[in-house]
C-alpha atoms as a PDB file:
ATOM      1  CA  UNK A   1     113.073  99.165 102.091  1.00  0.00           C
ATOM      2  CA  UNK A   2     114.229  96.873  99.558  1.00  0.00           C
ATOM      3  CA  UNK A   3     112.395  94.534  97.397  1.00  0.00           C
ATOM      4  CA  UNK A   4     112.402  90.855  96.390  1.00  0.00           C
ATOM      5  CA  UNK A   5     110.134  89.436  93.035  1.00  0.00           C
ATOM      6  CA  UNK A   6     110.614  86.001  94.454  1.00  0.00           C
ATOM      7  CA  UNK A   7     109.360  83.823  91.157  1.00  0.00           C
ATOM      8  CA  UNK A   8     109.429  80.147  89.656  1.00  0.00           C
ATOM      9  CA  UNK A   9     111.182  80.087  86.583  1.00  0.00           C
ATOM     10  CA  UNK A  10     114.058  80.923  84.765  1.00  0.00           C
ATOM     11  CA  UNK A  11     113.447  84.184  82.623  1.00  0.00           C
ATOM     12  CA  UNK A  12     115.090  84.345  79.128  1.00  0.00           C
ATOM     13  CA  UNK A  13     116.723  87.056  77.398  1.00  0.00           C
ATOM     14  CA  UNK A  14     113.963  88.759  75.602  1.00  0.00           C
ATOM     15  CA  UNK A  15     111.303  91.332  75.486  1.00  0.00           C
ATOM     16  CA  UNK A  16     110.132  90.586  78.757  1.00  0.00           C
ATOM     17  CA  UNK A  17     113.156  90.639  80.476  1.00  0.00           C
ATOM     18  CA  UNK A  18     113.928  94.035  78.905  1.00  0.00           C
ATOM     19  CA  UNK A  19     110.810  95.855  80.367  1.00  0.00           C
ATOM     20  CA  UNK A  20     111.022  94.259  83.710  1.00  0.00           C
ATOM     21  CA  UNK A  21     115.277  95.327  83.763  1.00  0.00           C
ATOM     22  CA  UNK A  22     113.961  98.995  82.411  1.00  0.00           C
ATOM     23  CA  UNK A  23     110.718  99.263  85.069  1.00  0.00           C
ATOM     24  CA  UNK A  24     113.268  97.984  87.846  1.00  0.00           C
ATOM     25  CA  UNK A  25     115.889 100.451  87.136  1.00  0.00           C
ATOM     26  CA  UNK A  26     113.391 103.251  87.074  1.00  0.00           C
ATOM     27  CA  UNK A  27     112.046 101.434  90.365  1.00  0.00           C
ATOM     28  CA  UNK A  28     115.489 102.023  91.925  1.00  0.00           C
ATOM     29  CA  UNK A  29     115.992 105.476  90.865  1.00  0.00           C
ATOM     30  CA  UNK A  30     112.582 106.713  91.868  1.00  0.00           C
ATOM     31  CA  UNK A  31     112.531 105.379  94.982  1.00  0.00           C
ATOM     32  CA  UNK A  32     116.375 105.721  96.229  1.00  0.00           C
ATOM     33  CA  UNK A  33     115.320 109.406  97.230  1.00  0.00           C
ATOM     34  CA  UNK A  34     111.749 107.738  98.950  1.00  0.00           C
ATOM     35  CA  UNK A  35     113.334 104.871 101.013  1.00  0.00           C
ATOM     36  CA  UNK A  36     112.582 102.281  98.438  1.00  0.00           C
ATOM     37  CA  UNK A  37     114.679  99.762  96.699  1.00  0.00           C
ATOM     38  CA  UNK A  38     116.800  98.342  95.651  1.00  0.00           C
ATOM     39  CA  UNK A  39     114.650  95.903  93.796  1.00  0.00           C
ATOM     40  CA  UNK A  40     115.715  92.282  92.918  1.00  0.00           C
ATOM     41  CA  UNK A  41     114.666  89.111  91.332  1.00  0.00           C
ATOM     42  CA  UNK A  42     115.339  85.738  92.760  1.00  0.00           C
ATOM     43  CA  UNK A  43     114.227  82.743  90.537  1.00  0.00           C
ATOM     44  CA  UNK A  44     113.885  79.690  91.980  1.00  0.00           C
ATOM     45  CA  UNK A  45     113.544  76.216  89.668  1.00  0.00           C
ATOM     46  CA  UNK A  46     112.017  72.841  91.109  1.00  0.00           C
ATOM     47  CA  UNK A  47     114.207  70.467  89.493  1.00  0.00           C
ATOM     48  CA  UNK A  48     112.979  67.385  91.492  1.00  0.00           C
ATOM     49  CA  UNK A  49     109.266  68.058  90.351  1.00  0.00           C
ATOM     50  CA  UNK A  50     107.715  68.762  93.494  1.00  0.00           C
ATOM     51  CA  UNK A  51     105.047  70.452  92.081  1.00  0.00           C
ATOM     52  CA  UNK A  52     103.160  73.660  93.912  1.00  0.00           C
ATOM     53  CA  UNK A  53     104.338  72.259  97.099  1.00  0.00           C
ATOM     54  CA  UNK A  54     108.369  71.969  96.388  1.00  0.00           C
ATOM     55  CA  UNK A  55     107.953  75.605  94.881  1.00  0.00           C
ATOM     56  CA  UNK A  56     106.360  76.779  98.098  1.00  0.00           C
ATOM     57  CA  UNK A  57     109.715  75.499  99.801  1.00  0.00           C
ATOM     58  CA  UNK A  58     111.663  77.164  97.458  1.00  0.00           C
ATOM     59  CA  UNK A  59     110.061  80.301  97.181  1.00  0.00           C
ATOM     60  CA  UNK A  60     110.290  80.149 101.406  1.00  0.00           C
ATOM     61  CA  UNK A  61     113.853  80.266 101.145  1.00  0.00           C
ATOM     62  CA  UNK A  62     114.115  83.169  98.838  1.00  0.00           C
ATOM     63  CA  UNK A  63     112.039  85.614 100.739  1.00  0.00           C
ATOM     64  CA  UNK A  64     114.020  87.725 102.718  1.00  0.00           C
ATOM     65  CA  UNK A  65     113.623  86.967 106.899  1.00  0.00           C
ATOM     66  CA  UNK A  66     111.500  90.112 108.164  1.00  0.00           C
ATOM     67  CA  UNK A  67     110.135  91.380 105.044  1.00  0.00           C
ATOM     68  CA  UNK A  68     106.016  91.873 104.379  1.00  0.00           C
ATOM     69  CA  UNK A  69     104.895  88.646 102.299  1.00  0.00           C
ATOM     70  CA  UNK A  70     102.700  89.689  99.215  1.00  0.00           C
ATOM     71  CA  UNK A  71     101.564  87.007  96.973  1.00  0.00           C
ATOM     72  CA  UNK A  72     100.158  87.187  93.670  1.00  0.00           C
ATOM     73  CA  UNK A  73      97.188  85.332  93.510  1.00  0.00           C
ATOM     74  CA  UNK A  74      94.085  85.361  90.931  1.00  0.00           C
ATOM     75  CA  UNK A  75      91.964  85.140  94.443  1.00  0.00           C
ATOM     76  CA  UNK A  76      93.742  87.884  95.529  1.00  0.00           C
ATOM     77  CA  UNK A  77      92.869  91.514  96.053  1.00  0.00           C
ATOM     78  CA  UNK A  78      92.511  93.877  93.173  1.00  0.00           C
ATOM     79  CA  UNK A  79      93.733  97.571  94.072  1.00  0.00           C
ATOM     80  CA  UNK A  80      94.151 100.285  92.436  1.00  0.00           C
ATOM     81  CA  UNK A  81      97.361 102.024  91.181  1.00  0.00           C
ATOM     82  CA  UNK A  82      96.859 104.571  94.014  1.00  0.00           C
ATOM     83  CA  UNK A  83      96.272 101.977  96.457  1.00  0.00           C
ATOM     84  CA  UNK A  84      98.777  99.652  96.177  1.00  0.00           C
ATOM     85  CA  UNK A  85     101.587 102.821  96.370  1.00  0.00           C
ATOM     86  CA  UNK A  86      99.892 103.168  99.311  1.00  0.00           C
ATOM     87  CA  UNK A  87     100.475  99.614 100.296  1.00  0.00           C
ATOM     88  CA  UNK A  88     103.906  99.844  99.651  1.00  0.00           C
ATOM     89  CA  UNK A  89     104.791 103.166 101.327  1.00  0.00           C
ATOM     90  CA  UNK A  90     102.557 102.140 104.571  1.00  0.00           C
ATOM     91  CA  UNK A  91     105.167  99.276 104.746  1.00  0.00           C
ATOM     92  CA  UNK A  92     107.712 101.341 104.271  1.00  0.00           C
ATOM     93  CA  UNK A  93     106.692 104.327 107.073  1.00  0.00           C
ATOM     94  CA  UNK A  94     105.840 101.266 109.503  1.00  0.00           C
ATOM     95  CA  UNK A  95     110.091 100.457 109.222  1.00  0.00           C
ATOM     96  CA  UNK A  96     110.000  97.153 107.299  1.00  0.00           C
ATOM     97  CA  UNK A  97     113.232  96.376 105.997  1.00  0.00           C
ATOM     98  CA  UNK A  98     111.737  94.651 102.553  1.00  0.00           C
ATOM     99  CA  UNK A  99     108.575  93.350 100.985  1.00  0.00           C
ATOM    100  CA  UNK A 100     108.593  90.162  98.792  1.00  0.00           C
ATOM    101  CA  UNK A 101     105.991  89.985  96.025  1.00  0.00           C
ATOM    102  CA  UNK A 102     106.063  86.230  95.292  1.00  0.00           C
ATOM    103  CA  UNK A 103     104.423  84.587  91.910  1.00  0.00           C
ATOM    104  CA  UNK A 104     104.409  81.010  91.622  1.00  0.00           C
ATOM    105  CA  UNK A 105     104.502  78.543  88.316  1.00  0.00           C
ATOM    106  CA  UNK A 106     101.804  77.201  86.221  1.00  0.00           C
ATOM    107  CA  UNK A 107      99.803  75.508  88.994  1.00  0.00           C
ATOM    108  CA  UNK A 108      99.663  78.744  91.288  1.00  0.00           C
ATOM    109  CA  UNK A 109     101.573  79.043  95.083  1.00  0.00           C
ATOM    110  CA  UNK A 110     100.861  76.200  97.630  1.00  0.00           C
ATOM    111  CA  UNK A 111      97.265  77.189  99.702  1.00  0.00           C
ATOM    112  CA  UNK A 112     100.191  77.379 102.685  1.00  0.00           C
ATOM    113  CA  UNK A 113     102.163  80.117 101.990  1.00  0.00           C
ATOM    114  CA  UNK A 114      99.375  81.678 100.136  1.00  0.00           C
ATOM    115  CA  UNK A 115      98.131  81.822 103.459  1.00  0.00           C
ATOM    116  CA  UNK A 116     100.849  83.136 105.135  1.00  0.00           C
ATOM    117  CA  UNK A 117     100.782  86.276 102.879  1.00  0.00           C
ATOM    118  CA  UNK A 118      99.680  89.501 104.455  1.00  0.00           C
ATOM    119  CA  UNK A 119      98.566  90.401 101.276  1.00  0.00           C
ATOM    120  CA  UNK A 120      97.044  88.802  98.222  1.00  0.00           C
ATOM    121  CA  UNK A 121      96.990  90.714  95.186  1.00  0.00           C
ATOM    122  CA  UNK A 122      95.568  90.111  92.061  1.00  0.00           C
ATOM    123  CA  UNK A 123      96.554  91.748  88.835  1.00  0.00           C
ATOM    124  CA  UNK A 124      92.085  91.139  87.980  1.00  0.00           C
ATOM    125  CA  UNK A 125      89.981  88.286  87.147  1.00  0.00           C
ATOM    126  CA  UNK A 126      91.582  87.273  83.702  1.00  0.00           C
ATOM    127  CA  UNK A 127      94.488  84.838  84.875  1.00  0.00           C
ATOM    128  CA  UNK A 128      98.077  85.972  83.425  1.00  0.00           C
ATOM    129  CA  UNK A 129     101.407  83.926  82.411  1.00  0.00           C
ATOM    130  CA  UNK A 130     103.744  84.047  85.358  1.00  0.00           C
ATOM    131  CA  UNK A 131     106.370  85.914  83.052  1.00  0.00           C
ATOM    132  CA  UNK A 132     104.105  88.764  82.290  1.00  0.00           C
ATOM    133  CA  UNK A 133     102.875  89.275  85.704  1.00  0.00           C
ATOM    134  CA  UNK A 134     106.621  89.962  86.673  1.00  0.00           C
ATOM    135  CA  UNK A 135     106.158  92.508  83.970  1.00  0.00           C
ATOM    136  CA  UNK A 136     103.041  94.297  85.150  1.00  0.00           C
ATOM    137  CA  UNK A 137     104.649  94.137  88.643  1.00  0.00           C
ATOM    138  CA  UNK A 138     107.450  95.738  88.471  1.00  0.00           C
ATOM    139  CA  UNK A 139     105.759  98.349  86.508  1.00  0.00           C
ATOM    140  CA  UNK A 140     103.475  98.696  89.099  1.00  0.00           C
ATOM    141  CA  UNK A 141     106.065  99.447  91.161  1.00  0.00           C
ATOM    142  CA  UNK A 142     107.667 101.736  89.145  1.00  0.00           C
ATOM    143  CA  UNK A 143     104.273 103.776  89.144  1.00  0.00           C
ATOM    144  CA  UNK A 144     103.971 102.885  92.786  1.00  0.00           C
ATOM    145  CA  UNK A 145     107.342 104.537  93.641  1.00  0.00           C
ATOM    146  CA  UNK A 146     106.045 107.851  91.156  1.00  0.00           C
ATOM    147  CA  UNK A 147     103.160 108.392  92.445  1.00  0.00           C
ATOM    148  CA  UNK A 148     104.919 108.426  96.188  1.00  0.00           C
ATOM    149  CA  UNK A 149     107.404 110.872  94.575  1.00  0.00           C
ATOM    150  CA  UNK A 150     104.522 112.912  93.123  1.00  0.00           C
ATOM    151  CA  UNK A 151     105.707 112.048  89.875  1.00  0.00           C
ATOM    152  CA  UNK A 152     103.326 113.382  86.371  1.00  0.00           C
ATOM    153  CA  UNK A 153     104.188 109.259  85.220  1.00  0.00           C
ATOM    154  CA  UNK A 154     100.238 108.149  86.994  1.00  0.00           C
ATOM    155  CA  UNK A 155      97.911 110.263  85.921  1.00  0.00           C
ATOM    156  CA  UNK A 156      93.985 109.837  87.179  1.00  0.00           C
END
C-alpha cells in the first residue's frame, strides 16, 4: 500500500528535511516486508493566492485516485501510537492501494475536503507548523510500520 504526504509548501534543505528523508527511508524498509510503502511527498504551492480554497484544489490533485483520505487537522482525532498502526494496517488488510495523509498551509485545509477525509487526525490540542507535522508524521509512520513488524522501536 503505498503512501502520499500530500502538503502545501516547498520544504528546504535542512534539519527537517533530514529527519523526514531518514523516518521515510526507515518507513520503506520496515514496511516493504508488511505491504507498506513506498512513501512519498508531493508539495503543492498556490502561486495565484487562492488561499485555503486553491490549496484544497491542489492538494485534490495530488492525492492518489483510490487511496484512504487522512487529513491532519487540530479538530481531528488524537490516537495513540498503537492505534493509528492499527489505522494504517486495517487499510492495508482491507486491499487499499494507498493512503494520503494531507496537511495544509498556514490557514488549515478547506472545511470541503476536510470533510471528505475518512479520517481526521490530530497530532493534540497544541497547534504545530505545517513543516514539523510532516516530521512527526512520518515518524509516526515509521513507528506505525514497527510496531506492525513487532519491532522493540515502540515501547509501552
Amino acid at each position: 500500500m503505498r503512501v502520499s504526504i500530500c502538503a502545501v509548501g516547498r520544504m528546504k534543505a535542512g534539519a527537517e528535511r533530514d529527519l523526514i528523508d531518514d523516518y521515510l527511508t526507515r518507513f520503506d524498509r520496515t514496511g516493504r516486508s508488511l505491504g507498506l510503502g513506498p512513501a512519498s511527498v508531493v508539495e503543492v504551492d498556490d502561486r495565484k493566492g487562492g488561499g485555503m480554497a486553491g490549496e484544497a484544489v491542489l492538494l485534490e490533485k495530488a492525492v492518489p485516485e483510490g487511496t484512504a483520505l487522512c487529513c491532519l487537522d487540530e479538530r481531528g482525532k488524537v490516537m495513540t501510537s498503537p492505534e493509528f498502526a492499527e489505522l494504517l494496517g486495517g487499510w492495508r488488510d482491507a486491499g487499499r492501494s494507498g493512503a494520503a495523509f494531507v496537511i495544509g498551509g498556514a490557514d488549515g485545509i478547506a472545511p470541503e475536503l476536510r470533510e471528505r477525509a475518512e479520517v481526521r487526525l490530530s497530532f493534540g490540542k497544541m497547534v504545530w507548523p505545517h513543516m514539523l507535522a510532516r516530521v512527526m508524521l512520518a515518524e509516526q509512520l515509521y513507528r506505525a510500520a514497527s510496531i506492525l513488524a513487532g519491532s522493540p522501536y515502540h515501547r509501552v
